[in-house]
C-alpha atoms as a PDB file:
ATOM      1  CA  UNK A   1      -6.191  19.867   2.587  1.00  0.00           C
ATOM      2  CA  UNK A   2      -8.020  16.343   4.342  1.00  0.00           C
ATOM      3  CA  UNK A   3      -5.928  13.614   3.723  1.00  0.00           C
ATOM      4  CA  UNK A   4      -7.486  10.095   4.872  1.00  0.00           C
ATOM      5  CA  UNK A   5      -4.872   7.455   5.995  1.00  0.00           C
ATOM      6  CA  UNK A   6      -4.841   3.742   6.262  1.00  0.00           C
ATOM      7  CA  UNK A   7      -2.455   1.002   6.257  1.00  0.00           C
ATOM      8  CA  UNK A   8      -2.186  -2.937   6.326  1.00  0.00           C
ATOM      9  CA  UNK A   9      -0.118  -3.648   9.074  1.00  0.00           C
ATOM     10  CA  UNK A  10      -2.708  -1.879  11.389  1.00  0.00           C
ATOM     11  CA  UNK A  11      -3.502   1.017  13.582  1.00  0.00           C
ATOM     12  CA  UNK A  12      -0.532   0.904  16.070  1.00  0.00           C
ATOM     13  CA  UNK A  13       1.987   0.578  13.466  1.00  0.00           C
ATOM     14  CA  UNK A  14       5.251   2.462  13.286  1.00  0.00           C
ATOM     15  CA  UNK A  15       4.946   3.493   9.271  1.00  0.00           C
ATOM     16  CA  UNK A  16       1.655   4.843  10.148  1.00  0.00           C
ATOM     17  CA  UNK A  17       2.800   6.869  13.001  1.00  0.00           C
ATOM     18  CA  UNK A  18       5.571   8.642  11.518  1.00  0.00           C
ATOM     19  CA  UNK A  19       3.137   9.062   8.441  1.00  0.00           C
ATOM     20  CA  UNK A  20       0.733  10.785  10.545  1.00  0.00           C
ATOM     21  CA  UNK A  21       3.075  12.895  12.470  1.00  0.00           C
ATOM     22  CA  UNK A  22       4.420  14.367   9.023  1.00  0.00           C
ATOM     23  CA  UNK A  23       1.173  14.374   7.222  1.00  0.00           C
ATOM     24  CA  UNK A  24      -0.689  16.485  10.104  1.00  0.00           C
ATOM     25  CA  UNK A  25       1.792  19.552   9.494  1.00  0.00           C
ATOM     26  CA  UNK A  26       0.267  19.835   6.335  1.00  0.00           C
ATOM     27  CA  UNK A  27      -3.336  18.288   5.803  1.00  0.00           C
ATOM     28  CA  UNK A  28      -6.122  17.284   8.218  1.00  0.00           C
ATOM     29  CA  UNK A  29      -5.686  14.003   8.476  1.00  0.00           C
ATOM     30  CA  UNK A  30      -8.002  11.128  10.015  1.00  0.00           C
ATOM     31  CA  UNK A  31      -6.982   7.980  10.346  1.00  0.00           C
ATOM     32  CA  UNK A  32      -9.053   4.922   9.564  1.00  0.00           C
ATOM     33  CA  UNK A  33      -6.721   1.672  10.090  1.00  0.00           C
ATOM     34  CA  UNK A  34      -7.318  -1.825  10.510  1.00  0.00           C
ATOM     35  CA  UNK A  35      -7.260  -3.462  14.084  1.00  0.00           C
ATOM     36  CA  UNK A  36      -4.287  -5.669  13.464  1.00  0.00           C
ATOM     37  CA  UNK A  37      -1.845  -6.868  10.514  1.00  0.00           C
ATOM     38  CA  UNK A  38      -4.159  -7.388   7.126  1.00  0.00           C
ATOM     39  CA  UNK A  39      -0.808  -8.331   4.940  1.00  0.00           C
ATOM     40  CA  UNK A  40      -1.352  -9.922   1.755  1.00  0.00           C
ATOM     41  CA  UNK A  41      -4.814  -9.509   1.885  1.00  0.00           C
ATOM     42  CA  UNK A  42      -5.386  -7.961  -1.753  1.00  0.00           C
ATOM     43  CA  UNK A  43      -8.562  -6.331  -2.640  1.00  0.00           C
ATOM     44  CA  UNK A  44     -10.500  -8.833  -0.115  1.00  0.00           C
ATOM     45  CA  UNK A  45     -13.451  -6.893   0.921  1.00  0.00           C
ATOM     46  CA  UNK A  46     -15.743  -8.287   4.509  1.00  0.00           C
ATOM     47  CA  UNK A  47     -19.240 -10.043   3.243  1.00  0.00           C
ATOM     48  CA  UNK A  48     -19.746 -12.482   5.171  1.00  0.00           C
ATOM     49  CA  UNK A  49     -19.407 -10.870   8.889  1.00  0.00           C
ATOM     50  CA  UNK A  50     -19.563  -7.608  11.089  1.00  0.00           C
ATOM     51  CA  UNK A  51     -17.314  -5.057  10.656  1.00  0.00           C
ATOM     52  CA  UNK A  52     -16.165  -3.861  14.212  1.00  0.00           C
ATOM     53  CA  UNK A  53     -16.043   0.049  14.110  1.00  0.00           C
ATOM     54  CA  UNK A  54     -14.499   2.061  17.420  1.00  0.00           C
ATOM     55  CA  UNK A  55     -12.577   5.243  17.898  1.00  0.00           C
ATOM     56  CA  UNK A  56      -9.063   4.511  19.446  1.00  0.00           C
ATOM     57  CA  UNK A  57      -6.126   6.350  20.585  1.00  0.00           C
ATOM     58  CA  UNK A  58      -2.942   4.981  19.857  1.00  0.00           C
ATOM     59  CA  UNK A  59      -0.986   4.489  23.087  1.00  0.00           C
ATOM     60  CA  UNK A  60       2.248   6.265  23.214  1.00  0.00           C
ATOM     61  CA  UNK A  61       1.158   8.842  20.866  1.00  0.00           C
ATOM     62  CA  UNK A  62      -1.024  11.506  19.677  1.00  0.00           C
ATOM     63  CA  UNK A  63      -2.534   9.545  16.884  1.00  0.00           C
ATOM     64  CA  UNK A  64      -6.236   8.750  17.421  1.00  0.00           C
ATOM     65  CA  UNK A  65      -8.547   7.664  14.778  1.00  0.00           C
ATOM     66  CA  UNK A  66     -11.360   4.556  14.010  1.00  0.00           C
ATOM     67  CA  UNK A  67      -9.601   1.239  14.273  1.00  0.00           C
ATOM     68  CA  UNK A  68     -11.877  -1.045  11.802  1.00  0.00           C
ATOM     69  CA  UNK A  69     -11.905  -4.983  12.204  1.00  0.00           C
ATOM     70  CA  UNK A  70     -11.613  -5.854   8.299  1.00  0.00           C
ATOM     71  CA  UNK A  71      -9.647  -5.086   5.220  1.00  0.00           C
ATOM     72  CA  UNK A  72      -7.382  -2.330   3.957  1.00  0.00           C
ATOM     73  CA  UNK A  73     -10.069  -1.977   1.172  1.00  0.00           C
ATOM     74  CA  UNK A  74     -13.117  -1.979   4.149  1.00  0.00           C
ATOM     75  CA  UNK A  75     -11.226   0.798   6.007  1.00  0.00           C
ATOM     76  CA  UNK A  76     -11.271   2.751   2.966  1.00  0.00           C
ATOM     77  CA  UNK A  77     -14.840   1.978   1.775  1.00  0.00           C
ATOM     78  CA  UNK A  78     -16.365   2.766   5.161  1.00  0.00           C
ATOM     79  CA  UNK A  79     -14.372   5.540   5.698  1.00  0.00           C
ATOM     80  CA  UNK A  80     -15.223   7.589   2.105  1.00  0.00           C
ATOM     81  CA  UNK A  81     -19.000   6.252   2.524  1.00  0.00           C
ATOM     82  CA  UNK A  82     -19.363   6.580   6.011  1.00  0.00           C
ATOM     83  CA  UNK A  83     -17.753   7.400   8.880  1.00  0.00           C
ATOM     84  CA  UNK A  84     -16.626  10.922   7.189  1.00  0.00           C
ATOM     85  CA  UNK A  85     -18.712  13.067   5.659  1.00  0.00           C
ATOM     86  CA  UNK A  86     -15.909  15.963   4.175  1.00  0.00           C
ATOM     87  CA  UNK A  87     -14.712  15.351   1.139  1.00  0.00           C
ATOM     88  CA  UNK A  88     -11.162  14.053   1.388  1.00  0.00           C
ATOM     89  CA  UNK A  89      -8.621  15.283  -1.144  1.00  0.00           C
ATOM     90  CA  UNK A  90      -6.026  12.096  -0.706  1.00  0.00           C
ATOM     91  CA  UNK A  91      -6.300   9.089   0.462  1.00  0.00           C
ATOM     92  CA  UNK A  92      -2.358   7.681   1.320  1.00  0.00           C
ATOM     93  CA  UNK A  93      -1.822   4.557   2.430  1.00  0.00           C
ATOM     94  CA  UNK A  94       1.333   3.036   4.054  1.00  0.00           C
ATOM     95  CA  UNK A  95       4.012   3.245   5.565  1.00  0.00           C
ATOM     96  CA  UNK A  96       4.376  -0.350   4.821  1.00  0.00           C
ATOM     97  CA  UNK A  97       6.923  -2.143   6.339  1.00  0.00           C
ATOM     98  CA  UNK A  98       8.811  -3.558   3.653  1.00  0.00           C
ATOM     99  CA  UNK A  99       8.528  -3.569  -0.378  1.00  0.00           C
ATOM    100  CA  UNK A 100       5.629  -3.715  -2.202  1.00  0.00           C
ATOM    101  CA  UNK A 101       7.500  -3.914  -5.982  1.00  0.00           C
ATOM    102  CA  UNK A 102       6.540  -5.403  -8.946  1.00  0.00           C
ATOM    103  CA  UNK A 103       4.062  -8.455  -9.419  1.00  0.00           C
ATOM    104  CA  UNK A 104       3.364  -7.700  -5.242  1.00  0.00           C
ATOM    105  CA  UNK A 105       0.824  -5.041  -6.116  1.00  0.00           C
ATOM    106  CA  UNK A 106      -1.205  -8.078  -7.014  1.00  0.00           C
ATOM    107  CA  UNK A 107      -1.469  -9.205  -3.358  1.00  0.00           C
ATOM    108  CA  UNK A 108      -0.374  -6.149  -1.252  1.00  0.00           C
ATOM    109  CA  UNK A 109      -3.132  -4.505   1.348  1.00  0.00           C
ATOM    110  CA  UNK A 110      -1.129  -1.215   1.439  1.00  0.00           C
ATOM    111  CA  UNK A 111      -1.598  -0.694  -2.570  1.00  0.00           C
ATOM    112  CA  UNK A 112      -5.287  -2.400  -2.068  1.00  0.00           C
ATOM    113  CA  UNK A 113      -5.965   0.657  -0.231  1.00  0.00           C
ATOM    114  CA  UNK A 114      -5.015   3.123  -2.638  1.00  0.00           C
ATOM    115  CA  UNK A 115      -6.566   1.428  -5.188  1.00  0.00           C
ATOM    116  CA  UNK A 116     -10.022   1.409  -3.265  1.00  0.00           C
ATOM    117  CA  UNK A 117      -9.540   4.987  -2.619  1.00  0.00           C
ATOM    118  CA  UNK A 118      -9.055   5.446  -6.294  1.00  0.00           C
ATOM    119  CA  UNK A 119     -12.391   3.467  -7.369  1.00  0.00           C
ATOM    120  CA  UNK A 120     -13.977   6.588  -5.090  1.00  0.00           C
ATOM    121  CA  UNK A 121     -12.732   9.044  -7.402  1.00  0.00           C
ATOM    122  CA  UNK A 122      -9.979   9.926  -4.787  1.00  0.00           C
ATOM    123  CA  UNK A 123      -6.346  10.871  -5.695  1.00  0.00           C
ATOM    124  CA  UNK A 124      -4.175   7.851  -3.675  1.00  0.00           C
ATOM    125  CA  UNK A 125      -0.448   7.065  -2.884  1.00  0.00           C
ATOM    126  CA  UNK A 126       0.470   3.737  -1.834  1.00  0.00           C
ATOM    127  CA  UNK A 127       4.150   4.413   0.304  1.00  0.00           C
ATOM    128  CA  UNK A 128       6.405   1.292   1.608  1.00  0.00           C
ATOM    129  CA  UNK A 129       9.938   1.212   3.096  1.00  0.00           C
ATOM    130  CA  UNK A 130      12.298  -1.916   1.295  1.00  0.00           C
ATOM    131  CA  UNK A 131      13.489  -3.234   4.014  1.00  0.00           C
ATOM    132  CA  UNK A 132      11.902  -5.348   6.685  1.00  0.00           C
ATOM    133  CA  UNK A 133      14.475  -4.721   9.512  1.00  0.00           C
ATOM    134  CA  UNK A 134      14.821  -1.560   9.503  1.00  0.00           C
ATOM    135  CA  UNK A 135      11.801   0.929  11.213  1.00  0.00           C
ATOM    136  CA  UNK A 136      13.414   4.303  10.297  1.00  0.00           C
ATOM    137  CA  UNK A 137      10.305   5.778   8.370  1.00  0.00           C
ATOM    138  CA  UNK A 138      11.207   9.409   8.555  1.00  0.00           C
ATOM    139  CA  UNK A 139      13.061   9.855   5.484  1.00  0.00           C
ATOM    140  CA  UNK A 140       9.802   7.955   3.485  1.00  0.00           C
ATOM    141  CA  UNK A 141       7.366  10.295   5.305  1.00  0.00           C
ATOM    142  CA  UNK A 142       9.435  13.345   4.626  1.00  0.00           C
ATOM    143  CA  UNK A 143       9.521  12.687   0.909  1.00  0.00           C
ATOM    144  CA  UNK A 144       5.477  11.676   0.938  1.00  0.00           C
ATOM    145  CA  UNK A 145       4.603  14.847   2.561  1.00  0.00           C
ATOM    146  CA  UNK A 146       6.811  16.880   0.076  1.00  0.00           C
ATOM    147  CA  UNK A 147       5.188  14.293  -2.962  1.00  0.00           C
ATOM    148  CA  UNK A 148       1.638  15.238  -1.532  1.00  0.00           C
ATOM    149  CA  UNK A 149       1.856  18.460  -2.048  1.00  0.00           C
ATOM    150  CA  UNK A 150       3.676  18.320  -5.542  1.00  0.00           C
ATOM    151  CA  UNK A 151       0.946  16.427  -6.590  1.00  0.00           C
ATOM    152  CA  UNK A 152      -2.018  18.809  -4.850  1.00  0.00           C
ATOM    153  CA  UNK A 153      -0.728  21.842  -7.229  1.00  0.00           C
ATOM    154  CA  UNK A 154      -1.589  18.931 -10.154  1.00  0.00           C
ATOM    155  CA  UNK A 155      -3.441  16.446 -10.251  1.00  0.00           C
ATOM    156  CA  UNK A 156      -3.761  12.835 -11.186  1.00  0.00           C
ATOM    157  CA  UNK A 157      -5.781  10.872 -13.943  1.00  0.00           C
ATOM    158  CA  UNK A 158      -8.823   9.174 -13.027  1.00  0.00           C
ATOM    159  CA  UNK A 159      -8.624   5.795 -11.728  1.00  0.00           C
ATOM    160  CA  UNK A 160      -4.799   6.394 -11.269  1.00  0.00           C
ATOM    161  CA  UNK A 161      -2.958   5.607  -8.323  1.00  0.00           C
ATOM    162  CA  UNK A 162       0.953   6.249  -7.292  1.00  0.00           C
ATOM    163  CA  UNK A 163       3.170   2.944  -6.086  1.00  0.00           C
ATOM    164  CA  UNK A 164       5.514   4.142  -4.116  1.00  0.00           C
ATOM    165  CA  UNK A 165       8.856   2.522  -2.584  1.00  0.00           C
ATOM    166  CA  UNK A 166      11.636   4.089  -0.628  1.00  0.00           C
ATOM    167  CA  UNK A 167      14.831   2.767   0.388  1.00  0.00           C
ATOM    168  CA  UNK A 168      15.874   2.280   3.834  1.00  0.00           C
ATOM    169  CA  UNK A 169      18.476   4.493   3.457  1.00  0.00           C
ATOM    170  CA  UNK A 170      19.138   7.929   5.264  1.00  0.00           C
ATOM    171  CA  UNK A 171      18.005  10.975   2.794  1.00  0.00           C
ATOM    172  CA  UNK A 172      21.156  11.948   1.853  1.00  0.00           C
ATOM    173  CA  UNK A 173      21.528   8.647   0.745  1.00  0.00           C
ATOM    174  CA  UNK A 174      18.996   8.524  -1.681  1.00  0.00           C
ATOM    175  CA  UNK A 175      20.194   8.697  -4.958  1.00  0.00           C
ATOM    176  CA  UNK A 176      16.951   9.989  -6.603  1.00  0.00           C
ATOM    177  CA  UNK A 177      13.694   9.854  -8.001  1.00  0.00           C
ATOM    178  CA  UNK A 178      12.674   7.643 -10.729  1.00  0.00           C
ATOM    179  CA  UNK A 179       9.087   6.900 -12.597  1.00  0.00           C
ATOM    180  CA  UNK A 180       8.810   3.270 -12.972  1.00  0.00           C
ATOM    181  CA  UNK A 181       7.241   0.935 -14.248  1.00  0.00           C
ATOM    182  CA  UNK A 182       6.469  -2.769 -12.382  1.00  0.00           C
ATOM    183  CA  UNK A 183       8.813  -5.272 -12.533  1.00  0.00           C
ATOM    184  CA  UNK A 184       8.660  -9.067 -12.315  1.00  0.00           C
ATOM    185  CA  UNK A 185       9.180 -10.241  -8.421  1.00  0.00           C
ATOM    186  CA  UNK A 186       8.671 -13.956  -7.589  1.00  0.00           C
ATOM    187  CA  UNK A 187       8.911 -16.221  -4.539  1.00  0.00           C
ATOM    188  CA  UNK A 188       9.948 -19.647  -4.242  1.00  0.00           C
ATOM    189  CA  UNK A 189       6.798 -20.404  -2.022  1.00  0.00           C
ATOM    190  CA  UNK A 190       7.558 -23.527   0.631  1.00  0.00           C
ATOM    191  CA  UNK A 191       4.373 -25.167   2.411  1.00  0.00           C
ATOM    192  CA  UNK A 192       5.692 -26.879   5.178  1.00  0.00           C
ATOM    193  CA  UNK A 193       3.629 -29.123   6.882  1.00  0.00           C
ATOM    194  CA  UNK A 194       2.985 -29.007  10.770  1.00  0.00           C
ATOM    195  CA  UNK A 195       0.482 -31.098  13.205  1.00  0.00           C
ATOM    196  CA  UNK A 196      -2.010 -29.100  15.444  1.00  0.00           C
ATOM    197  CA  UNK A 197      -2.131 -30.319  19.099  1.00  0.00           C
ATOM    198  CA  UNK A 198      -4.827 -32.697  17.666  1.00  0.00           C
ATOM    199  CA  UNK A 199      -3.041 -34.253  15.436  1.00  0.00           C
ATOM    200  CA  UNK A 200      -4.492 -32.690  12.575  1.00  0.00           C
ATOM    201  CA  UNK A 201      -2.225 -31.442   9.640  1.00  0.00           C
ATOM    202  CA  UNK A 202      -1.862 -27.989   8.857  1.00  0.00           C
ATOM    203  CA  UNK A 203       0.634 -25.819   6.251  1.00  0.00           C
ATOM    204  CA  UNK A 204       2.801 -22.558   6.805  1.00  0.00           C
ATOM    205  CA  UNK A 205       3.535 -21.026   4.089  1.00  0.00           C
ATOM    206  CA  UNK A 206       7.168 -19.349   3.338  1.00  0.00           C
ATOM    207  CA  UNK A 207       9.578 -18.580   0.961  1.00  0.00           C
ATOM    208  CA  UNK A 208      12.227 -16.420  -0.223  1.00  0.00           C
ATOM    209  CA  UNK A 209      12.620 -13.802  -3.151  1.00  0.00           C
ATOM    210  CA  UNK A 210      13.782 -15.707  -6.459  1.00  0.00           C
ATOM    211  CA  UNK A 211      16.168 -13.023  -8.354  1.00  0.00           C
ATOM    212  CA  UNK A 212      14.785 -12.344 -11.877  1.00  0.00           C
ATOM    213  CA  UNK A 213      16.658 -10.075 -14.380  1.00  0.00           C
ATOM    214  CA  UNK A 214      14.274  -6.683 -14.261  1.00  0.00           C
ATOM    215  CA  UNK A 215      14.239  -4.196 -16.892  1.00  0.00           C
ATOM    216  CA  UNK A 216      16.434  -1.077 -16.490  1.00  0.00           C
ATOM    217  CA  UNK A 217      13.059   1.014 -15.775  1.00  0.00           C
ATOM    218  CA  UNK A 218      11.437  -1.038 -13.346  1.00  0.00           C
ATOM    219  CA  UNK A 219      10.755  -0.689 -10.011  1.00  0.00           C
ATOM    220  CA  UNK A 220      12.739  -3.042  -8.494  1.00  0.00           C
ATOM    221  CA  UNK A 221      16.095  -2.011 -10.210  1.00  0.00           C
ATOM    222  CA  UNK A 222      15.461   1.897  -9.239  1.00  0.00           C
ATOM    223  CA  UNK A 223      14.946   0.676  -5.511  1.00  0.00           C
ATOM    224  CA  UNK A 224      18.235  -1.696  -5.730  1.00  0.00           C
ATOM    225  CA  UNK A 225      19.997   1.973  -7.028  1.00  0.00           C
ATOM    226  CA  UNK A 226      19.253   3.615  -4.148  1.00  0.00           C
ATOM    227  CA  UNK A 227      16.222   5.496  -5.734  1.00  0.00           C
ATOM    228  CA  UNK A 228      12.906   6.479  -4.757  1.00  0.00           C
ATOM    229  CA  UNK A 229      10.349   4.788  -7.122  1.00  0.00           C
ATOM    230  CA  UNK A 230       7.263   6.005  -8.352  1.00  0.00           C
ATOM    231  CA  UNK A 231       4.927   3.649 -10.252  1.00  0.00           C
ATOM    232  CA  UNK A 232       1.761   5.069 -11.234  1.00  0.00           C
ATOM    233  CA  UNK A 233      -0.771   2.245 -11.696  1.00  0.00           C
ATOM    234  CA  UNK A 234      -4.230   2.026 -13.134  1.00  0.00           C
ATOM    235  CA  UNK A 235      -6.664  -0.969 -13.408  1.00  0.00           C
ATOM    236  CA  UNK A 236      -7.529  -1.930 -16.389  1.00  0.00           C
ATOM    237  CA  UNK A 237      -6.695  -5.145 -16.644  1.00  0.00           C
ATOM    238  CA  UNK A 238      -6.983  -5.574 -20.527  1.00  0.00           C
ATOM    239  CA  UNK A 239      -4.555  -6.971 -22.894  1.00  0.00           C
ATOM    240  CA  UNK A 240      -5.449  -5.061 -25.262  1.00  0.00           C
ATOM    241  CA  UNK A 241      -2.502  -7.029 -28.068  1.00  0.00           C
ATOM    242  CA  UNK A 242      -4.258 -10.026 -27.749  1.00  0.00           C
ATOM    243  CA  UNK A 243      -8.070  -8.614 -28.431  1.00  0.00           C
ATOM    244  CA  UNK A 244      -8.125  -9.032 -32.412  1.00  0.00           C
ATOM    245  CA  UNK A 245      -6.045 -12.437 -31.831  1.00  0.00           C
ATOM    246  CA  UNK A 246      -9.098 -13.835 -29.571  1.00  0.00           C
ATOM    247  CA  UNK A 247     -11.138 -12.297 -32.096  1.00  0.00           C
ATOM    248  CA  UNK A 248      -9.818 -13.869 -35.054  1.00  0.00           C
ATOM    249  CA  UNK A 249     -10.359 -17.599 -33.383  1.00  0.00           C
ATOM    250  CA  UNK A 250     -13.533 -20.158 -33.454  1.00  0.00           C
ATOM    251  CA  UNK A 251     -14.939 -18.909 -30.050  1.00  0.00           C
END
């Protein structure tokens, strides 16, 4: 089995690591990882400059691989159309460090990934841990390594991709699997305004999580159970109930 793994938070990063040191007792696995953090950066793709391309050794560790100066999405496109010429049966992106869950799919790099490696005809898990403090990742690459191989004696649909978040919890903790579907996450976004050392005025953006009532089956309650949830996601974009409505008006 050749699994190719990426990541948003970048090459060096401890959900990669323990990723790769689970993953490569089962699978061949080459890593093709950004340079630094690319949080956040959605499906962005690099146009308008170089891509920087080098092999690099983690240091530390075992893990070597190509550490790419773009994207999520550019380590995956480059990777599948370029720098490897096997066929790769996965492509698994993560460990993220901390939740990608509901509407965050919409900006994430991790799930960007997957979703590239998807668009290539390539079976892809997106995997992040829900908790930002906490950089135990063992229990979330245990249970991807045991997922991968459920799924390679399956298969997915086409242009289908697996969301994946884990509590920060020990295993024995977990209370659970559940298939999900996304819920509703949003952030009370604060641009506060700072002056650079020429005077000129710039914004940093924060926030915190606003609590919305979810639906029993969504992603966000399973994780707040305890649960490990599963979200398979496609893209199709369509609303598909409002088609004969827009159809039906003076257009």
């Amino acid at each position: 089995m050749r699994i190719l793994l990426t990541n948003d938070d970048g090459i060096d990063a401890a959900g990669i690591q323990a990723l790769w040191k689970e993953l490569s007792k089962i699978a061949e696995v080459v890593v093709v990882a950004p340079d630094s953090e690319r949080s956040a950066t959605s499906q962005a793709i690099t146009v308008h400059s170089p891509i920087r391309v080098d092999k690099y050794c983690s240091e530390g560790s075992s893990l070597c691989g190509w550490r790419i100066g773009g994207t999520p999405a550019d380590c995956v496109k480059i990777a599948l159309e370029t720098l490897i010429s096997e066929k790769q049966d996965f492509v698994i992106s993560g460990i993220n460090h901390g939740p990608n869950l509901g509407t965050d799919v919409l900006y994430s790099g991790t799930v960007s990934a997957a979703i590239e490696g998807a668009l290539h005809g390539v079976p892809s898990v997106a995997v992040s841990l829900d908790s930002w403090e906490s950089y135990d990742f063992k229990p979330a690459a245990e249970y991807t390594s045991k997922l991968i191989q459920n799924i390679a004696r399956r298969s997915l649909p086409p242009n289908t991709l697996l969301n994946v978040n884990v509590p920060a919890l020990p295993t024995e903790q977990i209370d659970g699997v559940a298939v999900t579907k996304l819920g509703v996450r949003e952030y009370a976004n604060i641009f506060e305004p700072r002056r650079d050392p020429r005077g000129r005025t710039y914004y940093w953006m924060g926030g915190n999580i606003v609590e919305n009532e979810n639906d029993p089956d969504s992603d966000i309650v399973a994780v707040n159970m305890s649960k490990i949830s599963i979200t398979p996601i496609h893209f199709d974009l369509t609303n598909y109930g409002i088609m004969d409505i827009l159809k039906s008006w003076d257009l």
